[in-house]
PDB file of N, CA and C in Angstrom:
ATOM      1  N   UNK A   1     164.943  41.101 170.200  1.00  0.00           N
ATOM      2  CA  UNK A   1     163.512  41.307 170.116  1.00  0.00           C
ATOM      3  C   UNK A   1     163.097  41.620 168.685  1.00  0.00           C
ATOM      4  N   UNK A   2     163.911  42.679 167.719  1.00  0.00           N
ATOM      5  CA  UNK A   2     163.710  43.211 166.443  1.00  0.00           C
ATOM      6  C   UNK A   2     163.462  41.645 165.858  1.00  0.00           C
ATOM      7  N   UNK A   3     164.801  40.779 166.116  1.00  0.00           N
ATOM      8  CA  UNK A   3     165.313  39.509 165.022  1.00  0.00           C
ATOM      9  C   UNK A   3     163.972  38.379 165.310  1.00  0.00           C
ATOM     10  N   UNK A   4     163.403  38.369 166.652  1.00  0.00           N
ATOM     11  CA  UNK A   4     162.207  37.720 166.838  1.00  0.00           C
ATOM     12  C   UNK A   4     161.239  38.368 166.153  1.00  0.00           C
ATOM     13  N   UNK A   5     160.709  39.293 166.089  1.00  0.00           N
ATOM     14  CA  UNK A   5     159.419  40.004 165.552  1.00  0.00           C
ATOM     15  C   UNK A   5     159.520  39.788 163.787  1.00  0.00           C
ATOM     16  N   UNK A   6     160.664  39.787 163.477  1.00  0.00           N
ATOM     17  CA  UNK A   6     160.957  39.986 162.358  1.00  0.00           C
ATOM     18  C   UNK A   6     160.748  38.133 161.685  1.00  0.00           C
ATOM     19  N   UNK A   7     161.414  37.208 162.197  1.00  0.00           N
ATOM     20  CA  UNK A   7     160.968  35.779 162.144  1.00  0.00           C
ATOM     21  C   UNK A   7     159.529  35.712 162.237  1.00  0.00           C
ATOM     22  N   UNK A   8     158.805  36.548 163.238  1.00  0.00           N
ATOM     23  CA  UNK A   8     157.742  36.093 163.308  1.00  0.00           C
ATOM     24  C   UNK A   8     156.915  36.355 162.092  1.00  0.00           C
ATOM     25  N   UNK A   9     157.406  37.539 161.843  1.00  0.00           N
ATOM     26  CA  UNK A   9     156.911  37.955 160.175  1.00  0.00           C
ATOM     27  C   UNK A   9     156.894  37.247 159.136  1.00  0.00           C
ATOM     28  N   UNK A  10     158.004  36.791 159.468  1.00  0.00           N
ATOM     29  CA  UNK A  10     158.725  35.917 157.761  1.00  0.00           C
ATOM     30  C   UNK A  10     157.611  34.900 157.724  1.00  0.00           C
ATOM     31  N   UNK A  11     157.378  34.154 159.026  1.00  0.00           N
ATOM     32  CA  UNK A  11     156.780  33.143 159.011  1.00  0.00           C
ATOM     33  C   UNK A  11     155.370  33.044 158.637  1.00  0.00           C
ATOM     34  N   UNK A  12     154.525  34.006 159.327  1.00  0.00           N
ATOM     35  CA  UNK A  12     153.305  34.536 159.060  1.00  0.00           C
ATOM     36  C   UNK A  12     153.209  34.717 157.707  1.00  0.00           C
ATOM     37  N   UNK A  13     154.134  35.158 156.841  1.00  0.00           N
ATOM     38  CA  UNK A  13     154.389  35.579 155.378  1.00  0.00           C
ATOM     39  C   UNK A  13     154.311  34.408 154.777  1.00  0.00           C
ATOM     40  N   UNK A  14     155.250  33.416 155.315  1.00  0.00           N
ATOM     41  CA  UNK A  14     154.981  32.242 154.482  1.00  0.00           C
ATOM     42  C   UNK A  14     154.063  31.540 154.547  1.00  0.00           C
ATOM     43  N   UNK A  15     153.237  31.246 155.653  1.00  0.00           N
ATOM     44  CA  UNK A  15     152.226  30.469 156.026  1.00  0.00           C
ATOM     45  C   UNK A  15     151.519  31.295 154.843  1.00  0.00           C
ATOM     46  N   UNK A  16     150.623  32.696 154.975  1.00  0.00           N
ATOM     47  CA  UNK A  16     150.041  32.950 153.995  1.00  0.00           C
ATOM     48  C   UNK A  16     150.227  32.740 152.747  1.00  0.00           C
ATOM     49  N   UNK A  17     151.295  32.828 151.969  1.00  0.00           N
ATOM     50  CA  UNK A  17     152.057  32.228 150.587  1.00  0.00           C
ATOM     51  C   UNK A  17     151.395  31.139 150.604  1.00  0.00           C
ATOM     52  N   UNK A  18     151.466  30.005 151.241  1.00  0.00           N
ATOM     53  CA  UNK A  18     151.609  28.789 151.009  1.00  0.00           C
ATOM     54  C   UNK A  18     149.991  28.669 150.864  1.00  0.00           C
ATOM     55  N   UNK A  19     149.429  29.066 151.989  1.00  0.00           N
ATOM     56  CA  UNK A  19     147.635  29.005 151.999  1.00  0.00           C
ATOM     57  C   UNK A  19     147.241  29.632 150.603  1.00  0.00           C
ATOM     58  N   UNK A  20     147.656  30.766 150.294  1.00  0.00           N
ATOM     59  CA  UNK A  20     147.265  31.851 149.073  1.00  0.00           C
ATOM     60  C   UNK A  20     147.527  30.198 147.508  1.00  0.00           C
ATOM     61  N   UNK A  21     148.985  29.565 147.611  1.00  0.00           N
ATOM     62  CA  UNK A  21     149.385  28.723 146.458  1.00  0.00           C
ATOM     63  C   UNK A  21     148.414  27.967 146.622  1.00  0.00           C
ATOM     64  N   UNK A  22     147.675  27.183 147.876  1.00  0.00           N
ATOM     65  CA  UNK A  22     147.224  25.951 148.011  1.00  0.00           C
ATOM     66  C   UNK A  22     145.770  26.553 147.928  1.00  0.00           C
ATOM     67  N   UNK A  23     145.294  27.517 147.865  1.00  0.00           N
ATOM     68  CA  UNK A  23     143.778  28.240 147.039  1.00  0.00           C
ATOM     69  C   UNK A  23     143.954  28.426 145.869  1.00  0.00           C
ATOM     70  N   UNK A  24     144.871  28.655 145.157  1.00  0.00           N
ATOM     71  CA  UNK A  24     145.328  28.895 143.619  1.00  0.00           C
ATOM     72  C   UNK A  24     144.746  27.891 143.031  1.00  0.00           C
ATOM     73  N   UNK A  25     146.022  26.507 143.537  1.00  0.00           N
ATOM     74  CA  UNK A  25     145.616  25.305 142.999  1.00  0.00           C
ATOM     75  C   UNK A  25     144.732  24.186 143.410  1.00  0.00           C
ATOM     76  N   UNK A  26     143.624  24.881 144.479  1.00  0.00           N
ATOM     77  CA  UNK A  26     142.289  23.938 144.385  1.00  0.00           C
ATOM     78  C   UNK A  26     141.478  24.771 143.378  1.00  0.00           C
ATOM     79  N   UNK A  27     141.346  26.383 143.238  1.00  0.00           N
ATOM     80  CA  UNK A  27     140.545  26.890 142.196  1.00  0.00           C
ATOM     81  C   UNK A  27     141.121  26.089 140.865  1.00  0.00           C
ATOM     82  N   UNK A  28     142.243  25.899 140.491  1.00  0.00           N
ATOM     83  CA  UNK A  28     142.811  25.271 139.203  1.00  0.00           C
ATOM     84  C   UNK A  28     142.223  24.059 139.235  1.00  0.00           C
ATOM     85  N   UNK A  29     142.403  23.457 139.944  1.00  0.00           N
ATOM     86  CA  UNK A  29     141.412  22.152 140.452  1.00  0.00           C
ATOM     87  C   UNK A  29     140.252  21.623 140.299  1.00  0.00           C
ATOM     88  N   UNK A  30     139.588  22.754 140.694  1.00  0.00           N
ATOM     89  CA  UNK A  30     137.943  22.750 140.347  1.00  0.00           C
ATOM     90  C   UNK A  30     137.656  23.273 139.153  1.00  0.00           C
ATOM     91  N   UNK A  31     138.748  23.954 138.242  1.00  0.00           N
ATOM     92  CA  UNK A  31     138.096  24.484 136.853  1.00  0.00           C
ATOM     93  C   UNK A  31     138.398  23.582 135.929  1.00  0.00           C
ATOM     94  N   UNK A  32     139.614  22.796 136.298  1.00  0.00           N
ATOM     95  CA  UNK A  32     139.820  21.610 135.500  1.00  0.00           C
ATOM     96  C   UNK A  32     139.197  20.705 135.907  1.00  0.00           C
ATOM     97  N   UNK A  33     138.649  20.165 136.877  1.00  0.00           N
ATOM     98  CA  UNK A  33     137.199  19.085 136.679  1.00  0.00           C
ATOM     99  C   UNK A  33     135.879  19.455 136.749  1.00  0.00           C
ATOM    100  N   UNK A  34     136.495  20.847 135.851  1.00  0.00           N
ATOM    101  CA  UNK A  34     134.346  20.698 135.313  1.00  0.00           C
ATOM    102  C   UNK A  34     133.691  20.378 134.615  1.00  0.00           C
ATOM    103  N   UNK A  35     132.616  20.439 134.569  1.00  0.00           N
ATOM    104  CA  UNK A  35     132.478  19.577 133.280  1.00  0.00           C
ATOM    105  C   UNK A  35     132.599  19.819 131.810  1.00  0.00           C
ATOM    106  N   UNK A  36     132.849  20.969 131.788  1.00  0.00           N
ATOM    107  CA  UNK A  36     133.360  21.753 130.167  1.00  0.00           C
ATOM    108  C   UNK A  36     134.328  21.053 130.381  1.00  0.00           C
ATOM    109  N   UNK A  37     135.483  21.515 130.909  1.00  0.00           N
ATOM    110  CA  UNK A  37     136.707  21.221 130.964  1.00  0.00           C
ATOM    111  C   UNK A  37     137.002  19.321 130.806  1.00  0.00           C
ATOM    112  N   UNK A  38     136.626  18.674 131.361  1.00  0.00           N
ATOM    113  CA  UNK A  38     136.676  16.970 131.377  1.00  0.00           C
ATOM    114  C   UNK A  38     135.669  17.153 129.865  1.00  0.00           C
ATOM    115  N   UNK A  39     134.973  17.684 129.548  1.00  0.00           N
ATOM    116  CA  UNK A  39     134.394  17.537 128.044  1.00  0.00           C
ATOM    117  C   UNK A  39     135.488  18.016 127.078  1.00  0.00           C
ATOM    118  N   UNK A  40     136.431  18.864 126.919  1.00  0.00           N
ATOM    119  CA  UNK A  40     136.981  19.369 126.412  1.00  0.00           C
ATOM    120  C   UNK A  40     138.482  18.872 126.266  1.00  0.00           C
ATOM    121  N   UNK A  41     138.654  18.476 127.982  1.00  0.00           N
ATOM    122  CA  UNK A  41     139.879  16.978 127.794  1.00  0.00           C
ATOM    123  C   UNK A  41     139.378  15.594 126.965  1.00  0.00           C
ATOM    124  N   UNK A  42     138.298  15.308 126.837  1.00  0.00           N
ATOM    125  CA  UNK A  42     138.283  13.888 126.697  1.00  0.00           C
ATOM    126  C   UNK A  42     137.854  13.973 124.996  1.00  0.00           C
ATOM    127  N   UNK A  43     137.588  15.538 124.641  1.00  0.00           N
ATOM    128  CA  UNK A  43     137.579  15.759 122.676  1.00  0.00           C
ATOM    129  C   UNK A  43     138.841  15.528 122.356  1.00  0.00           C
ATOM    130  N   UNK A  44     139.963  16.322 123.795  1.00  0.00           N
ATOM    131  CA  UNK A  44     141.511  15.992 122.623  1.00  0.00           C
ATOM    132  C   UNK A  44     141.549  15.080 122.960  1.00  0.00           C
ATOM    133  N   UNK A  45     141.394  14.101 123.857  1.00  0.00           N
ATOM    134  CA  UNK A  45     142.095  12.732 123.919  1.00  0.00           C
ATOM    135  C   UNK A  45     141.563  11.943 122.569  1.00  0.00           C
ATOM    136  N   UNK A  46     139.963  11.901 122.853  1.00  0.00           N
ATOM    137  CA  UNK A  46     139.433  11.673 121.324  1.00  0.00           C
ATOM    138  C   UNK A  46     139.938  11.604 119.835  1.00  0.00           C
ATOM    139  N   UNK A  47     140.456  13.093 119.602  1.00  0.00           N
ATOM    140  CA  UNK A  47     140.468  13.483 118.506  1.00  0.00           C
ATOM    141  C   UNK A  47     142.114  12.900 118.164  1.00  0.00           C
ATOM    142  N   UNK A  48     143.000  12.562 119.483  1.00  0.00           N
ATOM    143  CA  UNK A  48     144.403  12.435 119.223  1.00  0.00           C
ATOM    144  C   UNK A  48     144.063  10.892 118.659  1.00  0.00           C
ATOM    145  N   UNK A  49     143.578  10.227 119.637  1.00  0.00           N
ATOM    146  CA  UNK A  49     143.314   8.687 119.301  1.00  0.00           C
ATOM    147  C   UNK A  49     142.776   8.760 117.979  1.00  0.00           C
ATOM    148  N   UNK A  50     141.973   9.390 117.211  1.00  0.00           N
ATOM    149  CA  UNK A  50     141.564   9.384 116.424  1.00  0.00           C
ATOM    150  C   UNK A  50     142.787  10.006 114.868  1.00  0.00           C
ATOM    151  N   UNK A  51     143.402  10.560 115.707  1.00  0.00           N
ATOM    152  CA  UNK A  51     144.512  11.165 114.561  1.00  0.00           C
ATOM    153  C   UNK A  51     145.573   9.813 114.525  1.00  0.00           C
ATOM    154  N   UNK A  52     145.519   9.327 115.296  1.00  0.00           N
ATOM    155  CA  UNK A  52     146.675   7.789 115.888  1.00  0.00           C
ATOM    156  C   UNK A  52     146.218   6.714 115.741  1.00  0.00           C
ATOM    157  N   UNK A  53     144.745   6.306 115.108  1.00  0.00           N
ATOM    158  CA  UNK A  53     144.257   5.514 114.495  1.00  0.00           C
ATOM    159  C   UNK A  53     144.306   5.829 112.870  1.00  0.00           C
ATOM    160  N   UNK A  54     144.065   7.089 111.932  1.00  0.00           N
ATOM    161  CA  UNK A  54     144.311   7.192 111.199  1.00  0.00           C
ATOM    162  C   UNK A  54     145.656   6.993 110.321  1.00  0.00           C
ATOM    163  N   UNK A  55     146.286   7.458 111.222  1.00  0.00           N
ATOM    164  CA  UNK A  55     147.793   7.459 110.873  1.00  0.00           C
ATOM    165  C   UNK A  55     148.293   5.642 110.654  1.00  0.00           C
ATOM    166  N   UNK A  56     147.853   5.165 111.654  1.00  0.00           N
ATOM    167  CA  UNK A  56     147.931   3.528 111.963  1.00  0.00           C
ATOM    168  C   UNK A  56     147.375   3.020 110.304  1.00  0.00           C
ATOM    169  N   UNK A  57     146.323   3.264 109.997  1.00  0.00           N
ATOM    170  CA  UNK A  57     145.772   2.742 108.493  1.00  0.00           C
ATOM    171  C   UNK A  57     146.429   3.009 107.751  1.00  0.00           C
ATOM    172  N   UNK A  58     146.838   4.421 107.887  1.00  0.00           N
ATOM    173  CA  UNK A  58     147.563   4.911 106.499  1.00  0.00           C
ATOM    174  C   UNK A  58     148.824   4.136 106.212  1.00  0.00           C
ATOM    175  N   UNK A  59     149.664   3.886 107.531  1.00  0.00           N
ATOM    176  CA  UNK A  59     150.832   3.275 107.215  1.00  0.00           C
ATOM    177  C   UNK A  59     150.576   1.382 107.298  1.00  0.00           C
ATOM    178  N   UNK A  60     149.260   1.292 107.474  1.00  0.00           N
ATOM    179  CA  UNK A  60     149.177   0.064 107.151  1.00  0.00           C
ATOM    180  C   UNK A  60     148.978  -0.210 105.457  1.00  0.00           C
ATOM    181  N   UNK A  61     148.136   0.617 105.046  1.00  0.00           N
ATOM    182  CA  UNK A  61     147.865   0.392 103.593  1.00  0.00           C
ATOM    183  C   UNK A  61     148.881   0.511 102.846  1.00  0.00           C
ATOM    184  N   UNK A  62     149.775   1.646 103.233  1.00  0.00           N
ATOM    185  CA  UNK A  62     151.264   1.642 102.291  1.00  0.00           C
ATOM    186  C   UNK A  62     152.090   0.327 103.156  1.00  0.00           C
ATOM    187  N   UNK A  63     152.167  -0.294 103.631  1.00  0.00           N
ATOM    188  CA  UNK A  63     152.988  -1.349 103.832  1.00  0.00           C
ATOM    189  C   UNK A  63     152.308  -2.736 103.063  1.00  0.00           C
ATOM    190  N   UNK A  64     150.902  -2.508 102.861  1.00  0.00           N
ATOM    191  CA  UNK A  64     150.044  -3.413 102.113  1.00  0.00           C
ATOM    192  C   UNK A  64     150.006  -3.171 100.513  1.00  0.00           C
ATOM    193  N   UNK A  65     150.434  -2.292 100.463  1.00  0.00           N
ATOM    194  CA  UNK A  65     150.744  -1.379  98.770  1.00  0.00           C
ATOM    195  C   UNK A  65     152.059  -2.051  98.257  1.00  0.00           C
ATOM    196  N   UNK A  66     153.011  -1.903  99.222  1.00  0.00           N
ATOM    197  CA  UNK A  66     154.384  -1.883  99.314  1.00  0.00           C
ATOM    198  C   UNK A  66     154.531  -3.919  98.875  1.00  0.00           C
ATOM    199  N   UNK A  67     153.949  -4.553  99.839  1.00  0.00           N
ATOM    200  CA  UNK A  67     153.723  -6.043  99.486  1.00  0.00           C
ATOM    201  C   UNK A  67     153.326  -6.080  98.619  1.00  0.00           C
ATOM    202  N   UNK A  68     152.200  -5.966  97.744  1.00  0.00           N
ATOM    203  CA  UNK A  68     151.508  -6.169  96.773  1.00  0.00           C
ATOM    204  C   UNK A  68     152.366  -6.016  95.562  1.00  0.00           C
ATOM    205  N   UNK A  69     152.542  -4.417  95.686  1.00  0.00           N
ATOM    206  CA  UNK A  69     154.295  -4.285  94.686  1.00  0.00           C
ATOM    207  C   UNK A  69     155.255  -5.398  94.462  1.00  0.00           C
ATOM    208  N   UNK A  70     155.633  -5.364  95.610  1.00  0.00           N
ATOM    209  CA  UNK A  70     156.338  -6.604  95.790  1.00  0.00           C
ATOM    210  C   UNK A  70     156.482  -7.867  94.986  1.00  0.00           C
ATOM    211  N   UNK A  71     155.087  -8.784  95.664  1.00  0.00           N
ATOM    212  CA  UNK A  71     154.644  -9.621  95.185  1.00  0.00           C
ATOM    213  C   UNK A  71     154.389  -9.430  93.380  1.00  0.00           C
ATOM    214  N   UNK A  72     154.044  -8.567  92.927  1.00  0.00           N
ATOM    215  CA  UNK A  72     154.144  -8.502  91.669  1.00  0.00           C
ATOM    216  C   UNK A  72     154.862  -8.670  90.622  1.00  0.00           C
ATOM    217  N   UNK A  73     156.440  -7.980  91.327  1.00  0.00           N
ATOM    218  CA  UNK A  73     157.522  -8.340  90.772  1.00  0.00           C
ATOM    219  C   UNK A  73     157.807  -9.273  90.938  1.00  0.00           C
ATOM    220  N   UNK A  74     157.674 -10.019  92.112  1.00  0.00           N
ATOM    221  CA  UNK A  74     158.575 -11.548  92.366  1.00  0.00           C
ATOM    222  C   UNK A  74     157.586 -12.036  91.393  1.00  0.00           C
ATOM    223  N   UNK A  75     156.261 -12.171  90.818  1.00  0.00           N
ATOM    224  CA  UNK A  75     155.560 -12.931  90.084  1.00  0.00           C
ATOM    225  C   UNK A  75     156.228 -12.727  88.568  1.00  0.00           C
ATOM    226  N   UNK A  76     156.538 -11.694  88.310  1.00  0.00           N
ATOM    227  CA  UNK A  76     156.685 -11.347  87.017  1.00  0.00           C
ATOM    228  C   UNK A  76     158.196 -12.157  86.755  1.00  0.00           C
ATOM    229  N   UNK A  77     159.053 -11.904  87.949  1.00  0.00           N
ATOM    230  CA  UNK A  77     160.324 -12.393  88.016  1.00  0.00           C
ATOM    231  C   UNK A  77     160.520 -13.840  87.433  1.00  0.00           C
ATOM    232  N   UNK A  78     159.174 -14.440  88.105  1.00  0.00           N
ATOM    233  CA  UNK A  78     159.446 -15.886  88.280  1.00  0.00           C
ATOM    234  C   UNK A  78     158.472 -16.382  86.714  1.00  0.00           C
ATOM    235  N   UNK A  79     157.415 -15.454  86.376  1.00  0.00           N
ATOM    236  CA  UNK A  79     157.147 -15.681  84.991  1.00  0.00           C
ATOM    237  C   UNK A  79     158.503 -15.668  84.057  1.00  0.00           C
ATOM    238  N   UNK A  80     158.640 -14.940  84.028  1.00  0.00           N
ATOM    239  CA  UNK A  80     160.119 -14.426  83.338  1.00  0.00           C
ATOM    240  C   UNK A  80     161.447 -15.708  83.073  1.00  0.00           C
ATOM    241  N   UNK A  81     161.343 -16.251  84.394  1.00  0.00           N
ATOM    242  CA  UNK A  81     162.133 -17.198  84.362  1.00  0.00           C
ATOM    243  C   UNK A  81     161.587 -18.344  84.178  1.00  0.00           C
ATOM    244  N   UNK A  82     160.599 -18.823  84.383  1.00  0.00           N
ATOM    245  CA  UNK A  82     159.507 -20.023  83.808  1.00  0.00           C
ATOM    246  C   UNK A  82     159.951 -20.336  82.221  1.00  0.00           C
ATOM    247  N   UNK A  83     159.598 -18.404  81.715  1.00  0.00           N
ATOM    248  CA  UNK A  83     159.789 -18.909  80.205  1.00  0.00           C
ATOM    249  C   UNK A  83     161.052 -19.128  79.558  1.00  0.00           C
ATOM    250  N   UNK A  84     162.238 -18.752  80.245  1.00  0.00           N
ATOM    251  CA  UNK A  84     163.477 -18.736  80.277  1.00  0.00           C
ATOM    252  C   UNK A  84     164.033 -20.281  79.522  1.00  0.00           C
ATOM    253  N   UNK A  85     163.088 -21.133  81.288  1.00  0.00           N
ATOM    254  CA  UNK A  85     163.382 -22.751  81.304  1.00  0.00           C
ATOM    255  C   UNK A  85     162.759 -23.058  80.276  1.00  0.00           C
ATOM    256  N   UNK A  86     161.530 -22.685  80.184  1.00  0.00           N
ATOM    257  CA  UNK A  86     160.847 -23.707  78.663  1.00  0.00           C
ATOM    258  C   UNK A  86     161.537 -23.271  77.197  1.00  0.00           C
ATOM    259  N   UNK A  87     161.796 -22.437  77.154  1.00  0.00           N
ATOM    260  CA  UNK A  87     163.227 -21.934  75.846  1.00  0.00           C
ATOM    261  C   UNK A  87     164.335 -22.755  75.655  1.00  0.00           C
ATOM    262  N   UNK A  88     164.573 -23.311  77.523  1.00  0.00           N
ATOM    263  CA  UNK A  88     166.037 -23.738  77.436  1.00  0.00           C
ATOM    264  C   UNK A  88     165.644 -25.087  76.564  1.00  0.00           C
ATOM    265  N   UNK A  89     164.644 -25.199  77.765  1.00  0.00           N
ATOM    266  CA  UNK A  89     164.162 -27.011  77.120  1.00  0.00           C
ATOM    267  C   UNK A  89     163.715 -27.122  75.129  1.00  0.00           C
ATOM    268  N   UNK A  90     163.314 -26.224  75.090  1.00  0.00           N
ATOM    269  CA  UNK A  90     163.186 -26.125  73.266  1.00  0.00           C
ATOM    270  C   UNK A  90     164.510 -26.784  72.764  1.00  0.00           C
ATOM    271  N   UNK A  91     165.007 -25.331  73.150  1.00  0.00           N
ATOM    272  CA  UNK A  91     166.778 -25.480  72.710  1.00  0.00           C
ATOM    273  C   UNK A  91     167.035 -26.874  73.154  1.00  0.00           C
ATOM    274  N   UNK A  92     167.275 -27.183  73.599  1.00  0.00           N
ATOM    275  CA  UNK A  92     167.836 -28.501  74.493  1.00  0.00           C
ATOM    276  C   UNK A  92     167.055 -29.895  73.698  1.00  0.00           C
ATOM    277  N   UNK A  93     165.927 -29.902  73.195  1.00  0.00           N
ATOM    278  CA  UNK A  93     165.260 -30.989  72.429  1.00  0.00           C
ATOM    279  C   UNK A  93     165.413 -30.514  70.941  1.00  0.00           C
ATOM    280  N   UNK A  94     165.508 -29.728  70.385  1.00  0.00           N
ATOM    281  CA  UNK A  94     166.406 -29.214  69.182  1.00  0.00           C
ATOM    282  C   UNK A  94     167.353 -29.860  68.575  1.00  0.00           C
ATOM    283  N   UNK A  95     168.621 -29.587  69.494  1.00  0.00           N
ATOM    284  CA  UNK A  95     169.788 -30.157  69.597  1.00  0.00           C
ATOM    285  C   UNK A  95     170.014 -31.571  69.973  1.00  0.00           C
ATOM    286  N   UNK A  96     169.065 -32.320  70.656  1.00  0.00           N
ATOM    287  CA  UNK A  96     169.268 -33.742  70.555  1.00  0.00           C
ATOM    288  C   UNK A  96     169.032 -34.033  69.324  1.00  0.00           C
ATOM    289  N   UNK A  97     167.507 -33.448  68.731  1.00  0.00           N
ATOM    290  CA  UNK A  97     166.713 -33.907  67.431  1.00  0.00           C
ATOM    291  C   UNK A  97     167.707 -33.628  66.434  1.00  0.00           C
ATOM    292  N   UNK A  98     168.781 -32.168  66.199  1.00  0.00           N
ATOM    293  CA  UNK A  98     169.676 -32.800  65.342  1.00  0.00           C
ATOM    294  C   UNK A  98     170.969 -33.438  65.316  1.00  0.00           C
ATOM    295  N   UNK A  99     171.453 -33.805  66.797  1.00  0.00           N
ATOM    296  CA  UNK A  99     172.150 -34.714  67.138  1.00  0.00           C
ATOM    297  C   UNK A  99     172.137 -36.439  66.752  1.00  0.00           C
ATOM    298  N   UNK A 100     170.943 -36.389  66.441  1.00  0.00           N
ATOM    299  CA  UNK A 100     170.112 -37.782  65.580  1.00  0.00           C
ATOM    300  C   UNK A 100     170.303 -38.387  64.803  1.00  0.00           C
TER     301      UNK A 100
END
């Protein structure tokens, strides 16, 4: 009779627990869709997208920096060697002319 009364307790105990958790988290519920709150979620979502668009430019412009660099040297490279060939060719019509 004790071990029955005593189950019956436990149970009653838990049922309330569970009712008491499942009022917790509809009040959590309702404070997170209010409208402060959905205003206040949708600034950070905002402000993240907005930190994750910035970031996106920034590392676009240094990869556009980074080419440009790039490209500069390969230009200079290939100046460089342009005048290289027209030297050679000097040299090279030189030496026929006093081969003559």
């Amino acid at each position: 009779m004790e071990q029955e009364r005593s189950k019956q307790l436990e149970t009653r105990n838990n049922i309330a627990e569970h009712e008491m958790k499942a009022r917790i988290q509809e009040s959590e519920n309702i404070r997170l869709n209010s409208p402060e709150q959905r205003k206040i979620q949708s600034n950070k979502m905002t402000t993240g997208k907005q930190l994750a668009d910035y970031k996106a430019e920034l590392e676009a412009r240094q990869r556009r920096q980074e080419s440009d660099e790039q490209k500069q040297t390969n230009d200079r490279w290939l100046a460089e060697q342009h005048r290289q060939f027209l030297k050679q060719q000097q040299i090279q019509k030189k030496i026929e002319q006093l081969a003559r």
